[in-house]
PDB file of N, CA and C in Angstrom:
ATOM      1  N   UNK A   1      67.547 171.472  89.502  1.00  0.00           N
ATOM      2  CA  UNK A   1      66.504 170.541  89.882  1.00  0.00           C
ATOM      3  C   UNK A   1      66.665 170.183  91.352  1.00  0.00           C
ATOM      4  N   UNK A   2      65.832 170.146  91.848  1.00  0.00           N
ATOM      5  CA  UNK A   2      65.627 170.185  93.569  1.00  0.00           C
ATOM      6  C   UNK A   2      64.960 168.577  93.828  1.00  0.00           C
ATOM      7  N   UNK A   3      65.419 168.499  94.579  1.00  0.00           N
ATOM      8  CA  UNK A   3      64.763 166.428  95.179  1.00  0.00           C
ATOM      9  C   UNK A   3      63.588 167.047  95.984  1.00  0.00           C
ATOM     10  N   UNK A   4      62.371 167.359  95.069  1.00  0.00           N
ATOM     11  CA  UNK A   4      61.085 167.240  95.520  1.00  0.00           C
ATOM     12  C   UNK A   4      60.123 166.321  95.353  1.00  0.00           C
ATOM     13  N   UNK A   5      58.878 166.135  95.791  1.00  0.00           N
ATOM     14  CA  UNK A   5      57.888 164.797  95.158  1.00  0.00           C
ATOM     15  C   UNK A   5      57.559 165.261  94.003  1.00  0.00           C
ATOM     16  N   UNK A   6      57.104 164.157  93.122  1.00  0.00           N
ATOM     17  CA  UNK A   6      55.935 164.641  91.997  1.00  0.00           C
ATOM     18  C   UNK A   6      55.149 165.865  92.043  1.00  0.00           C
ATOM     19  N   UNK A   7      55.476 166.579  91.276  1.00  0.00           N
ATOM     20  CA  UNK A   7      54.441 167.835  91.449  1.00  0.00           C
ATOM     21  C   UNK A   7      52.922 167.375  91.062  1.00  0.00           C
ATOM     22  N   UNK A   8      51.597 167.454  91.636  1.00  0.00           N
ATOM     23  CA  UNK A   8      51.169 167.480  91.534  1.00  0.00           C
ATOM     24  C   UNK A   8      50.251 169.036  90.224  1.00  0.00           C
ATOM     25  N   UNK A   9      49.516 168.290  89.033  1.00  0.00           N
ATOM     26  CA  UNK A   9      48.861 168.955  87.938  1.00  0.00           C
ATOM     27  C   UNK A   9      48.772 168.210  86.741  1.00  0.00           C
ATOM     28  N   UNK A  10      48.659 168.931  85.935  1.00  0.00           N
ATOM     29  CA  UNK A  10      48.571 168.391  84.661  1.00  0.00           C
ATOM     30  C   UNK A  10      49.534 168.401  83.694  1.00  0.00           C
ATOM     31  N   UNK A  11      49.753 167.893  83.141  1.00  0.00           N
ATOM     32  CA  UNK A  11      51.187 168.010  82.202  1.00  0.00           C
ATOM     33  C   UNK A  11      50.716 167.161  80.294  1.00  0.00           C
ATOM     34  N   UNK A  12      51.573 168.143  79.802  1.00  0.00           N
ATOM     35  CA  UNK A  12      51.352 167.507  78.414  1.00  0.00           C
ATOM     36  C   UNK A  12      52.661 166.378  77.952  1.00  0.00           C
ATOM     37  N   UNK A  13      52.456 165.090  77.325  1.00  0.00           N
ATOM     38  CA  UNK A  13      53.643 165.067  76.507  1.00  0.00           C
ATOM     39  C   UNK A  13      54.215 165.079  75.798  1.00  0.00           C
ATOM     40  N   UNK A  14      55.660 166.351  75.752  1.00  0.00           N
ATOM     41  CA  UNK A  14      56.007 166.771  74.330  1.00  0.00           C
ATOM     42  C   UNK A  14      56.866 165.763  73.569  1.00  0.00           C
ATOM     43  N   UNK A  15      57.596 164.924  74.163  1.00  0.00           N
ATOM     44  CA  UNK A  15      58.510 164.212  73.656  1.00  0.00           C
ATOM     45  C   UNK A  15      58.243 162.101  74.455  1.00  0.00           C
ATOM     46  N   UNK A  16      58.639 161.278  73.738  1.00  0.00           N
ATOM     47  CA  UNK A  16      58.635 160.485  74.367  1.00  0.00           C
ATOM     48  C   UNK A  16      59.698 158.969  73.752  1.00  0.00           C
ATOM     49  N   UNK A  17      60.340 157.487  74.267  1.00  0.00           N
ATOM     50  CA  UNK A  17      60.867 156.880  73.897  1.00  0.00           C
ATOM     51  C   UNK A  17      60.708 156.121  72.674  1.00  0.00           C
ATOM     52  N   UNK A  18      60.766 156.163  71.226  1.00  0.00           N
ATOM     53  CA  UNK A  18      60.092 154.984  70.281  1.00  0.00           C
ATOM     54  C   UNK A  18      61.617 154.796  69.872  1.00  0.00           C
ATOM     55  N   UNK A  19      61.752 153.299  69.659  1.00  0.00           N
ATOM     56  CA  UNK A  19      62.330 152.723  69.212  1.00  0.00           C
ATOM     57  C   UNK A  19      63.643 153.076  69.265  1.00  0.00           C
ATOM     58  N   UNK A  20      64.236 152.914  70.860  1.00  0.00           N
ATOM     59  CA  UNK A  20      65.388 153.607  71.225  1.00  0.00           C
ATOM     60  C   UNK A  20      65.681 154.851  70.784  1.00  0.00           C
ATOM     61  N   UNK A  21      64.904 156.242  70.449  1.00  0.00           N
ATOM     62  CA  UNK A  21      65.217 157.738  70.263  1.00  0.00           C
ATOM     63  C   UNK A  21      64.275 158.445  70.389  1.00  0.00           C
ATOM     64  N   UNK A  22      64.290 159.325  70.901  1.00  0.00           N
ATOM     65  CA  UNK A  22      62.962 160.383  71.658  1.00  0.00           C
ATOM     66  C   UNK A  22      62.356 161.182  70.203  1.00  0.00           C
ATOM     67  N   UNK A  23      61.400 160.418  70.558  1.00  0.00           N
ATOM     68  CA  UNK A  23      59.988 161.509  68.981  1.00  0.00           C
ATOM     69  C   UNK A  23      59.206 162.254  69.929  1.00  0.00           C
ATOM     70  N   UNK A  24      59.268 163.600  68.923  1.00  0.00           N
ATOM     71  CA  UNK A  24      58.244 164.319  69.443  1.00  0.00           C
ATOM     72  C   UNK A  24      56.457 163.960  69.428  1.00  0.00           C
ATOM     73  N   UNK A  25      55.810 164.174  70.094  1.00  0.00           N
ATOM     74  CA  UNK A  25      54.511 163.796  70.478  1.00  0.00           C
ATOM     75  C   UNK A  25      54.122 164.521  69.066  1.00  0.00           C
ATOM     76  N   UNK A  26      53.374 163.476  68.117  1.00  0.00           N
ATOM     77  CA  UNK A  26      52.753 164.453  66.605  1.00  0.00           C
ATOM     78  C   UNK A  26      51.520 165.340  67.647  1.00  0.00           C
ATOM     79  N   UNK A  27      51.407 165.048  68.646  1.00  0.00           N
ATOM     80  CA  UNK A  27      50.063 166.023  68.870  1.00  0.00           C
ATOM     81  C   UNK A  27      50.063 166.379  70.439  1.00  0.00           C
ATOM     82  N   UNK A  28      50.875 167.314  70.629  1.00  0.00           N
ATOM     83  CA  UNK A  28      51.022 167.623  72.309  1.00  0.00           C
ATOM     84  C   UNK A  28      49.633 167.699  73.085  1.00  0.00           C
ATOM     85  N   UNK A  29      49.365 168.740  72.596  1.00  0.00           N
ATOM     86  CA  UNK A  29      47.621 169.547  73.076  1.00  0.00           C
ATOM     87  C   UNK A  29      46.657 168.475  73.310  1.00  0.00           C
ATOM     88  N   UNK A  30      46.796 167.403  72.458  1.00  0.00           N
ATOM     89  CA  UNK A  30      45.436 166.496  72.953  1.00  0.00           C
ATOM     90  C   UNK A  30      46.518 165.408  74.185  1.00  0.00           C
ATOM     91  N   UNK A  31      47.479 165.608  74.483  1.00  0.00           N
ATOM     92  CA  UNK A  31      47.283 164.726  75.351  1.00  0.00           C
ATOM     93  C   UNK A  31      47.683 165.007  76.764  1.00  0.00           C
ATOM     94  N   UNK A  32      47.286 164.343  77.925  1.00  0.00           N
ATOM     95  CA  UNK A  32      46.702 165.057  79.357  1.00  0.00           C
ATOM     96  C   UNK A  32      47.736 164.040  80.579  1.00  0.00           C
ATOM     97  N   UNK A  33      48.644 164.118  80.796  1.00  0.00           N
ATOM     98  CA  UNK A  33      48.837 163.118  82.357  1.00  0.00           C
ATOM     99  C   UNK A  33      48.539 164.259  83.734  1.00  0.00           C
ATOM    100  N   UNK A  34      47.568 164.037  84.459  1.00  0.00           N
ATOM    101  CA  UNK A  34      46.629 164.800  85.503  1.00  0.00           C
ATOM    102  C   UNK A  34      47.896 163.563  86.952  1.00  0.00           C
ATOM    103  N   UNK A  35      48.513 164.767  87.593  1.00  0.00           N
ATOM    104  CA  UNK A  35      49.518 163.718  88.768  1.00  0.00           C
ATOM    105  C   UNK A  35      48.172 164.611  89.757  1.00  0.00           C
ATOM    106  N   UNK A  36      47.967 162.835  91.206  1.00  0.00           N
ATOM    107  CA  UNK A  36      47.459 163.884  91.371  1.00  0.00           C
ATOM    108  C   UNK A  36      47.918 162.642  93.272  1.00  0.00           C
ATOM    109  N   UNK A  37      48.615 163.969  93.669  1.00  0.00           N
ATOM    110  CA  UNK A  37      49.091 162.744  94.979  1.00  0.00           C
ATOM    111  C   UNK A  37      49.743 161.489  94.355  1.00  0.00           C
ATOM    112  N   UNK A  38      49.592 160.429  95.170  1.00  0.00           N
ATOM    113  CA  UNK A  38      49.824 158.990  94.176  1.00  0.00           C
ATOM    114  C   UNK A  38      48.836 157.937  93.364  1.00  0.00           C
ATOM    115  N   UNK A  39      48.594 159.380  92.758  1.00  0.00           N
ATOM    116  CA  UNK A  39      47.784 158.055  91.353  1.00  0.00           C
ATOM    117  C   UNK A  39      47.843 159.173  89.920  1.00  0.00           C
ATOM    118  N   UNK A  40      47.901 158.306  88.842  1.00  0.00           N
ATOM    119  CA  UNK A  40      47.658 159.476  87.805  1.00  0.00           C
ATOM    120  C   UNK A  40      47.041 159.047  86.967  1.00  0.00           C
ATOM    121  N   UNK A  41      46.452 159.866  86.155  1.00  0.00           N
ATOM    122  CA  UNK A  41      45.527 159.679  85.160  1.00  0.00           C
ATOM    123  C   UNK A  41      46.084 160.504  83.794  1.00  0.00           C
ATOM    124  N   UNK A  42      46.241 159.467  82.638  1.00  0.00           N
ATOM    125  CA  UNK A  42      46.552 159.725  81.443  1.00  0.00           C
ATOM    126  C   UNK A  42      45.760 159.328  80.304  1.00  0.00           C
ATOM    127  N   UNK A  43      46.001 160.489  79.141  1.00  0.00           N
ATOM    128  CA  UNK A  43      44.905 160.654  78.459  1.00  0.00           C
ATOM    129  C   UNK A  43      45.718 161.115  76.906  1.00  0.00           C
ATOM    130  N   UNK A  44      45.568 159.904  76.167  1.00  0.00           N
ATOM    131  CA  UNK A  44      46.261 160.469  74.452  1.00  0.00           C
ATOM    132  C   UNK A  44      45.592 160.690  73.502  1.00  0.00           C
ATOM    133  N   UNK A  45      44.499 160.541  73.510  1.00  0.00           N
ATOM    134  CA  UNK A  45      43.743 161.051  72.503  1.00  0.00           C
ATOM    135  C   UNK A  45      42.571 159.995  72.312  1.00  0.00           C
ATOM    136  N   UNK A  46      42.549 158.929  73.123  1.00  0.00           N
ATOM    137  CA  UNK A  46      41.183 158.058  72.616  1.00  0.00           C
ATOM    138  C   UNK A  46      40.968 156.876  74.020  1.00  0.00           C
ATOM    139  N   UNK A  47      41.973 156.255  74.471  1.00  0.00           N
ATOM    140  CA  UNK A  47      41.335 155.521  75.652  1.00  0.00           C
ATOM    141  C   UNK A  47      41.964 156.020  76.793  1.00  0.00           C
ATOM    142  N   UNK A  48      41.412 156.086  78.235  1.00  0.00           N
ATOM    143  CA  UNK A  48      42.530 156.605  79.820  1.00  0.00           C
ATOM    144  C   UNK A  48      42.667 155.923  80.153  1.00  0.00           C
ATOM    145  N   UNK A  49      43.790 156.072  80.908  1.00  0.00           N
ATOM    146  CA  UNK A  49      44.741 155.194  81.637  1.00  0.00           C
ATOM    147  C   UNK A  49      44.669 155.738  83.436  1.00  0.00           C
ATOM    148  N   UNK A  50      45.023 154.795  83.664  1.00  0.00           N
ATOM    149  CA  UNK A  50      45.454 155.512  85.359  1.00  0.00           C
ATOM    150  C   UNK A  50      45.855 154.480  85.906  1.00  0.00           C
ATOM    151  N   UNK A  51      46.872 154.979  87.135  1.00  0.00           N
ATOM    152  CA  UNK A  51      47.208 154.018  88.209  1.00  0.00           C
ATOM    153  C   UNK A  51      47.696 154.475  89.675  1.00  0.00           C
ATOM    154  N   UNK A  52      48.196 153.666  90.307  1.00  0.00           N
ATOM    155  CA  UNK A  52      48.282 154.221  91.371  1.00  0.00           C
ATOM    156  C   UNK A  52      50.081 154.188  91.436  1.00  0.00           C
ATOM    157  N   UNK A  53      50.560 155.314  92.000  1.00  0.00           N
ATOM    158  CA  UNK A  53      52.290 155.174  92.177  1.00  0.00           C
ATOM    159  C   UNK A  53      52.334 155.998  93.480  1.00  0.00           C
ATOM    160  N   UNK A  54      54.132 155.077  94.007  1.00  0.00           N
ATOM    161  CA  UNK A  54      54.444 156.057  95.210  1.00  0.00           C
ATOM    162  C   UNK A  54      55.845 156.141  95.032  1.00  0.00           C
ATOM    163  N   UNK A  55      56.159 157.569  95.311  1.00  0.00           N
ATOM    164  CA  UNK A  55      57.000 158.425  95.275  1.00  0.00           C
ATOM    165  C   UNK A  55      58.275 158.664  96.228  1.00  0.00           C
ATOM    166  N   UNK A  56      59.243 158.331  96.446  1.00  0.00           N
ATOM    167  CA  UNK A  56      60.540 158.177  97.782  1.00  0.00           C
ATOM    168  C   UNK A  56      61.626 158.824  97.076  1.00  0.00           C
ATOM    169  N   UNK A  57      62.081 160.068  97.290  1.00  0.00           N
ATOM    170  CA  UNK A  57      62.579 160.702  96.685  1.00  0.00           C
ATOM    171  C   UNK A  57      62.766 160.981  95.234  1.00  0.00           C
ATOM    172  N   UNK A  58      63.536 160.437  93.983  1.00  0.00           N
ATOM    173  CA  UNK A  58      63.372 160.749  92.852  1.00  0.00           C
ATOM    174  C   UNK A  58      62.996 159.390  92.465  1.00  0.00           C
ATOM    175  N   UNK A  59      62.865 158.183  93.018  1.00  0.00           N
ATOM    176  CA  UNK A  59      62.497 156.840  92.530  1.00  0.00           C
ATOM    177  C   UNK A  59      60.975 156.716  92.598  1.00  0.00           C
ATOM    178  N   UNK A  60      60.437 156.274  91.696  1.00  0.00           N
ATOM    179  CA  UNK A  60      58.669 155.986  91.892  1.00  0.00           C
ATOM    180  C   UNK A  60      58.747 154.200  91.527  1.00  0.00           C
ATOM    181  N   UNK A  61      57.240 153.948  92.119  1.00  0.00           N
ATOM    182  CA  UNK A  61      56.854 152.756  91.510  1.00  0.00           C
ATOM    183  C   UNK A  61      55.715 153.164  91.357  1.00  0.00           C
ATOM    184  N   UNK A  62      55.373 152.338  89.937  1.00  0.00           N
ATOM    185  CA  UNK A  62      54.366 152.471  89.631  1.00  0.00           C
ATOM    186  C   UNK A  62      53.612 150.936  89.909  1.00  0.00           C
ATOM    187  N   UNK A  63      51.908 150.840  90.281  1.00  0.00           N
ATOM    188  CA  UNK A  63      51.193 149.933  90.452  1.00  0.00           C
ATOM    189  C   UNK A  63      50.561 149.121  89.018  1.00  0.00           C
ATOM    190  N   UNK A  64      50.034 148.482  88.427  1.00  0.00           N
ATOM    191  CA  UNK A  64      49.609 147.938  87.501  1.00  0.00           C
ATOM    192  C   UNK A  64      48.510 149.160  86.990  1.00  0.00           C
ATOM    193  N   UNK A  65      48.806 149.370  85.519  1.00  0.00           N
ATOM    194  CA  UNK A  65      48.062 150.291  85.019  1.00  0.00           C
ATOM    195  C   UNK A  65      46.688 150.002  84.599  1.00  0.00           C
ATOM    196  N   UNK A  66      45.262 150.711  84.654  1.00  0.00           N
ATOM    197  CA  UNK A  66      44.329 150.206  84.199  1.00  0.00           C
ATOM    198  C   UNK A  66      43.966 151.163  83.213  1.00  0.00           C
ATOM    199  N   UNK A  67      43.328 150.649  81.994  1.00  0.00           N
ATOM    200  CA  UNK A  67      43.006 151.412  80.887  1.00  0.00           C
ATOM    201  C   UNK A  67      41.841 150.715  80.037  1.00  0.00           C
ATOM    202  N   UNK A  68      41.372 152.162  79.678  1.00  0.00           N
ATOM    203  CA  UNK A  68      39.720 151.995  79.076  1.00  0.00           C
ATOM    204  C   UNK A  68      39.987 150.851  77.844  1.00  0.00           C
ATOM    205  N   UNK A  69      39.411 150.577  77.125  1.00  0.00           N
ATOM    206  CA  UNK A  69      39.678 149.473  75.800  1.00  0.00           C
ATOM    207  C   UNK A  69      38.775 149.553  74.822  1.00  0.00           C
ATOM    208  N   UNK A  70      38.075 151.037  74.275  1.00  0.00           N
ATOM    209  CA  UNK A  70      38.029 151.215  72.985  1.00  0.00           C
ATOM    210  C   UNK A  70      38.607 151.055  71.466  1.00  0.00           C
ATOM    211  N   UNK A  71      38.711 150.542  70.958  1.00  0.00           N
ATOM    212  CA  UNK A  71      39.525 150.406  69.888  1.00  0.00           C
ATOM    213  C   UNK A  71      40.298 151.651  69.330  1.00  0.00           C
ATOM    214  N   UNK A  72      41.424 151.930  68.865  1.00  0.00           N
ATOM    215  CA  UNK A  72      41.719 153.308  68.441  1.00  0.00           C
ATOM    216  C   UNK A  72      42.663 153.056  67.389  1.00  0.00           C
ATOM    217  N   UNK A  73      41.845 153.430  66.273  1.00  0.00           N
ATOM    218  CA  UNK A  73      42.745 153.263  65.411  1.00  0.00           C
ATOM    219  C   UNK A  73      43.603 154.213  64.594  1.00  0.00           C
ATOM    220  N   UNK A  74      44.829 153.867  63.811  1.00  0.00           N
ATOM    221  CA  UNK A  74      45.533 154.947  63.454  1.00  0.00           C
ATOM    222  C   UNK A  74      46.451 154.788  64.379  1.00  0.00           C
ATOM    223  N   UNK A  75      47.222 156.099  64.259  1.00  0.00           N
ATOM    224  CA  UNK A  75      48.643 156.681  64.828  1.00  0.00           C
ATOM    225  C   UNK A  75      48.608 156.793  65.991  1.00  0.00           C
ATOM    226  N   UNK A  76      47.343 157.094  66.442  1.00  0.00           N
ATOM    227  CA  UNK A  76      46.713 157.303  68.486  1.00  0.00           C
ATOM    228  C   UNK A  76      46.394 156.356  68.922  1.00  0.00           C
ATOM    229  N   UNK A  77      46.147 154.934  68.000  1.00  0.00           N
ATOM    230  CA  UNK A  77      46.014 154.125  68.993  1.00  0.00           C
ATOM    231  C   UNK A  77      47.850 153.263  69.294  1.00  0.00           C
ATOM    232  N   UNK A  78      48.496 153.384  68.407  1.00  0.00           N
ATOM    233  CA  UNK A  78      49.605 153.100  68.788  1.00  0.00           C
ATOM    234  C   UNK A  78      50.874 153.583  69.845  1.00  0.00           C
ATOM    235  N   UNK A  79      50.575 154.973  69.655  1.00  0.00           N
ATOM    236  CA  UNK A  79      50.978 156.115  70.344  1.00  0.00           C
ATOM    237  C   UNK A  79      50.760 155.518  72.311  1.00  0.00           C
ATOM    238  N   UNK A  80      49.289 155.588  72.108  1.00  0.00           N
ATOM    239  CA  UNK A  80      48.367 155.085  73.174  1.00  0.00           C
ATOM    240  C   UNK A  80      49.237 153.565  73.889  1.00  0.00           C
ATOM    241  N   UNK A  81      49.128 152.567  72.713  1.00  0.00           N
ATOM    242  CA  UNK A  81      50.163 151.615  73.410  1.00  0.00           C
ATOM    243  C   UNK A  81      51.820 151.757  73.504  1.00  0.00           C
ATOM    244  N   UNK A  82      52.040 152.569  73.254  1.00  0.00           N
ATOM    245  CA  UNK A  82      53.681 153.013  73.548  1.00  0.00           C
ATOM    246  C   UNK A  82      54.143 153.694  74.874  1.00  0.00           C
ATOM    247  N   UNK A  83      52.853 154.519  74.823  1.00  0.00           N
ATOM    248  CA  UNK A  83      52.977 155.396  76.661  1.00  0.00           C
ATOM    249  C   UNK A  83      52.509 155.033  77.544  1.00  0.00           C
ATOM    250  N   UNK A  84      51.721 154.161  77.137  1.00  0.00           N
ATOM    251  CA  UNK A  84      51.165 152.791  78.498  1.00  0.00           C
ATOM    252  C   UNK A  84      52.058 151.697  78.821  1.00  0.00           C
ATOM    253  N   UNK A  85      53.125 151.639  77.638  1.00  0.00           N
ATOM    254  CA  UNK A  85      54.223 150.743  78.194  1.00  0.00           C
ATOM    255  C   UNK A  85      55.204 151.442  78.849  1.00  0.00           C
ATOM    256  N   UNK A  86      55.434 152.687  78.258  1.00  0.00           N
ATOM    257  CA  UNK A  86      56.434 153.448  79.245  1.00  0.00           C
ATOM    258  C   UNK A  86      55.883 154.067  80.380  1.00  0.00           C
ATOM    259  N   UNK A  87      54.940 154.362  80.737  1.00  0.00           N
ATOM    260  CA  UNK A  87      54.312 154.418  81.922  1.00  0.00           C
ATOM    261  C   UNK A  87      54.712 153.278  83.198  1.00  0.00           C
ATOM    262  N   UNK A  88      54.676 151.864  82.356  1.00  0.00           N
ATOM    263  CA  UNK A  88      54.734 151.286  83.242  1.00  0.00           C
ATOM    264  C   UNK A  88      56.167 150.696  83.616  1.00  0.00           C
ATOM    265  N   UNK A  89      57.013 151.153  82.636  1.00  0.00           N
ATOM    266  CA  UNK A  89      58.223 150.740  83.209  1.00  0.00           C
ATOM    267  C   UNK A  89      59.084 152.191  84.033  1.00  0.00           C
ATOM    268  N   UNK A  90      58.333 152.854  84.091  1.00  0.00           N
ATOM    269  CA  UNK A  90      58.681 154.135  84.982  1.00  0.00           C
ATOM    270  C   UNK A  90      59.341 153.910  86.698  1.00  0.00           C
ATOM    271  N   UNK A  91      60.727 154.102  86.788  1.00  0.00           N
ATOM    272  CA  UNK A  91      60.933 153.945  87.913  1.00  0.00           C
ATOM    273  C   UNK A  91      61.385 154.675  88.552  1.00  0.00           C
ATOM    274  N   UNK A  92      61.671 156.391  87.782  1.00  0.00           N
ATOM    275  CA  UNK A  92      62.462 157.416  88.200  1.00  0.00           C
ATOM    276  C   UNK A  92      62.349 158.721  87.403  1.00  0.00           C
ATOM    277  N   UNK A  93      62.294 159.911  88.259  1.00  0.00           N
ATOM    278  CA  UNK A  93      62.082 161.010  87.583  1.00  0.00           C
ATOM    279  C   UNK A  93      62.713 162.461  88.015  1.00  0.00           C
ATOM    280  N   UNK A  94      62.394 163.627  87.310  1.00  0.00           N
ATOM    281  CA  UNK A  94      62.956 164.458  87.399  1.00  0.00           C
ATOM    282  C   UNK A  94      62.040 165.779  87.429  1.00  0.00           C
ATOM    283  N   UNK A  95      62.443 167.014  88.354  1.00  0.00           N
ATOM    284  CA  UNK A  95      61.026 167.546  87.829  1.00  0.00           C
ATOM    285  C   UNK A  95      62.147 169.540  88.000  1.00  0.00           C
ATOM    286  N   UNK A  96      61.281 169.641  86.860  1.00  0.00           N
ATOM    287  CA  UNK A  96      61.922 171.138  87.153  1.00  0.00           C
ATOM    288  C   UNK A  96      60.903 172.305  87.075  1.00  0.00           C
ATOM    289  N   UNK A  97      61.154 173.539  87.290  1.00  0.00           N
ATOM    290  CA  UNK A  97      60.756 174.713  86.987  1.00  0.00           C
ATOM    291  C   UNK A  97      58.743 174.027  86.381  1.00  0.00           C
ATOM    292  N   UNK A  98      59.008 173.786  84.939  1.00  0.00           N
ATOM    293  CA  UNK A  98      58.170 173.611  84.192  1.00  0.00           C
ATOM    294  C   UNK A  98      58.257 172.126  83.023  1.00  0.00           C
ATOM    295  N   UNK A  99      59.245 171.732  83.547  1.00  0.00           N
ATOM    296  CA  UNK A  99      58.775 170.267  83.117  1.00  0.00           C
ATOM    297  C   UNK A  99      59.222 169.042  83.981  1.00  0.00           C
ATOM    298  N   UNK A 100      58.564 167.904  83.203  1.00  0.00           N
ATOM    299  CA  UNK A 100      58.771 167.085  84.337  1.00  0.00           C
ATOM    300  C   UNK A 100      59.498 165.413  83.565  1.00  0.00           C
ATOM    301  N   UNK A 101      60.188 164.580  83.971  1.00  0.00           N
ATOM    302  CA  UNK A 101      61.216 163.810  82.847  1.00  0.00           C
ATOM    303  C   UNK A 101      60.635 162.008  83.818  1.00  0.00           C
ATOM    304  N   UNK A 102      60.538 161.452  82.729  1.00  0.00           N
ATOM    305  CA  UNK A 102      60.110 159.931  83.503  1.00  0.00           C
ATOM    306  C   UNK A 102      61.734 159.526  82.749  1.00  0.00           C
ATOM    307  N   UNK A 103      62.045 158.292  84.009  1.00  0.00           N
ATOM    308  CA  UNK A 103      62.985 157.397  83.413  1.00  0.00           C
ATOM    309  C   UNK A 103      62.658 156.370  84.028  1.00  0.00           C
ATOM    310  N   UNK A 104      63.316 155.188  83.167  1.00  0.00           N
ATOM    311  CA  UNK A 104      63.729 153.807  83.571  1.00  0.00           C
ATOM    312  C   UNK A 104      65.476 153.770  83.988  1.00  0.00           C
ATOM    313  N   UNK A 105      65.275 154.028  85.513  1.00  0.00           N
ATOM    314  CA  UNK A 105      67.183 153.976  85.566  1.00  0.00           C
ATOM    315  C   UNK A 105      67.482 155.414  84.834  1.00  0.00           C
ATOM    316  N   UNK A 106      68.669 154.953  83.996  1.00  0.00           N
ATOM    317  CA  UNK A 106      69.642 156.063  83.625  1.00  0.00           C
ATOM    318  C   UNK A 106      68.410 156.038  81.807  1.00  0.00           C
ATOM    319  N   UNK A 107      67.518 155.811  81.636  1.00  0.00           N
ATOM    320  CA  UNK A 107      67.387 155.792  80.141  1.00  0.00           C
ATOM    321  C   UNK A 107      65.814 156.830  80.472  1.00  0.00           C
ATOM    322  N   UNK A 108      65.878 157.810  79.623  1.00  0.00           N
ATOM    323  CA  UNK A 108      64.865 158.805  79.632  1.00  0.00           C
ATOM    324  C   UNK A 108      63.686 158.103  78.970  1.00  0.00           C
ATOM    325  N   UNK A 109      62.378 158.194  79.178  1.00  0.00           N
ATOM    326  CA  UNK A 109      61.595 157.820  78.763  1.00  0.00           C
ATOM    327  C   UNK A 109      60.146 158.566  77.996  1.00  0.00           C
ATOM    328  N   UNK A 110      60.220 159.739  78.901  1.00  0.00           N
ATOM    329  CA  UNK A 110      59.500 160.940  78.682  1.00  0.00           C
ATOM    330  C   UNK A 110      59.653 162.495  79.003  1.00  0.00           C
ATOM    331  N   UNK A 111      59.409 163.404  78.164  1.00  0.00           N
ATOM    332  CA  UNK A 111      59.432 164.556  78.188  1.00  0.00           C
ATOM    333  C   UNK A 111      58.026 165.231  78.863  1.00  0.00           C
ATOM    334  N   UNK A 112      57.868 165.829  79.889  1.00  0.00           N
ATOM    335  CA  UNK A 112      56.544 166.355  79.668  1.00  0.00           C
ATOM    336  C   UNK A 112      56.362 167.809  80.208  1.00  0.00           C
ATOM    337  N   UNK A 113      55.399 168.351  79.756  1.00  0.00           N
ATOM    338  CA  UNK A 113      55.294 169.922  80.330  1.00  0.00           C
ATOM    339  C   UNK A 113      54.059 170.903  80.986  1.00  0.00           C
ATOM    340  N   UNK A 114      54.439 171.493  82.051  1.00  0.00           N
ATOM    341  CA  UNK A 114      53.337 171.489  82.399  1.00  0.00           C
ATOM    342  C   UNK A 114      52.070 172.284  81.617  1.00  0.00           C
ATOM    343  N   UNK A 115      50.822 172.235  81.898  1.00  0.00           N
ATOM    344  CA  UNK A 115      49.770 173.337  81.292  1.00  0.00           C
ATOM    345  C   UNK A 115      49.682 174.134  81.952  1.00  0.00           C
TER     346      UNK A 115
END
């Protein structure tokens, strides 16, 4: 892994933090984080998200997230509020070859890969 910026594209996520242990995403394919410069736009299956972040070597901050507010019910709309919280406690990352890793500090938060 090389100390580059955020790659800019699209990425799916395969894995992510619930309840202190990484679950796999029940549904990779429907869901979308588009990096694009410093802002991104994320997408799980029923409302988007986006915000604005900036990038200083492997540390990011992220800005206050804004997101659509359809109701979503079921497993996606919870899902939906789980990666909007880890989104926003995102302060550090990792990016390789073909995937790309959010953390808080030393604690992994997300898995993701590119399309």
């Amino acid at each position: 892994q090389s100390k580059i910026k955020i790659a800019d594209g699209v990425f799916q996520i395969e894995s992510y933090l619930k309840n202190g242990a990484m679950v796999t995403m029940p549904t990779p394919a429907s869901t979308n984080i588009t990096i694009e410069k410093e802002r991104f736009y994320a997408n799980v299956g029923c409302n988007s998200m986006g915000a604005d972040w900036f990038a200083t070597g492997f540390n990011v901050r992220t800005l206050q997230i804004a997101m659509t507010e359809m109701g979503c019910l079921g497993e996606v709309g919870k899902i939906e509020i789980d990666i909007a919280a880890l989104l926003a406690r995102l302060n550090r990352f990792s990016v390789s070859e073909s995937q790309m890793h959010f953390y808080e500090n030393e604690t992994l938060l997300m898995v993701m890969k590119r399309k």
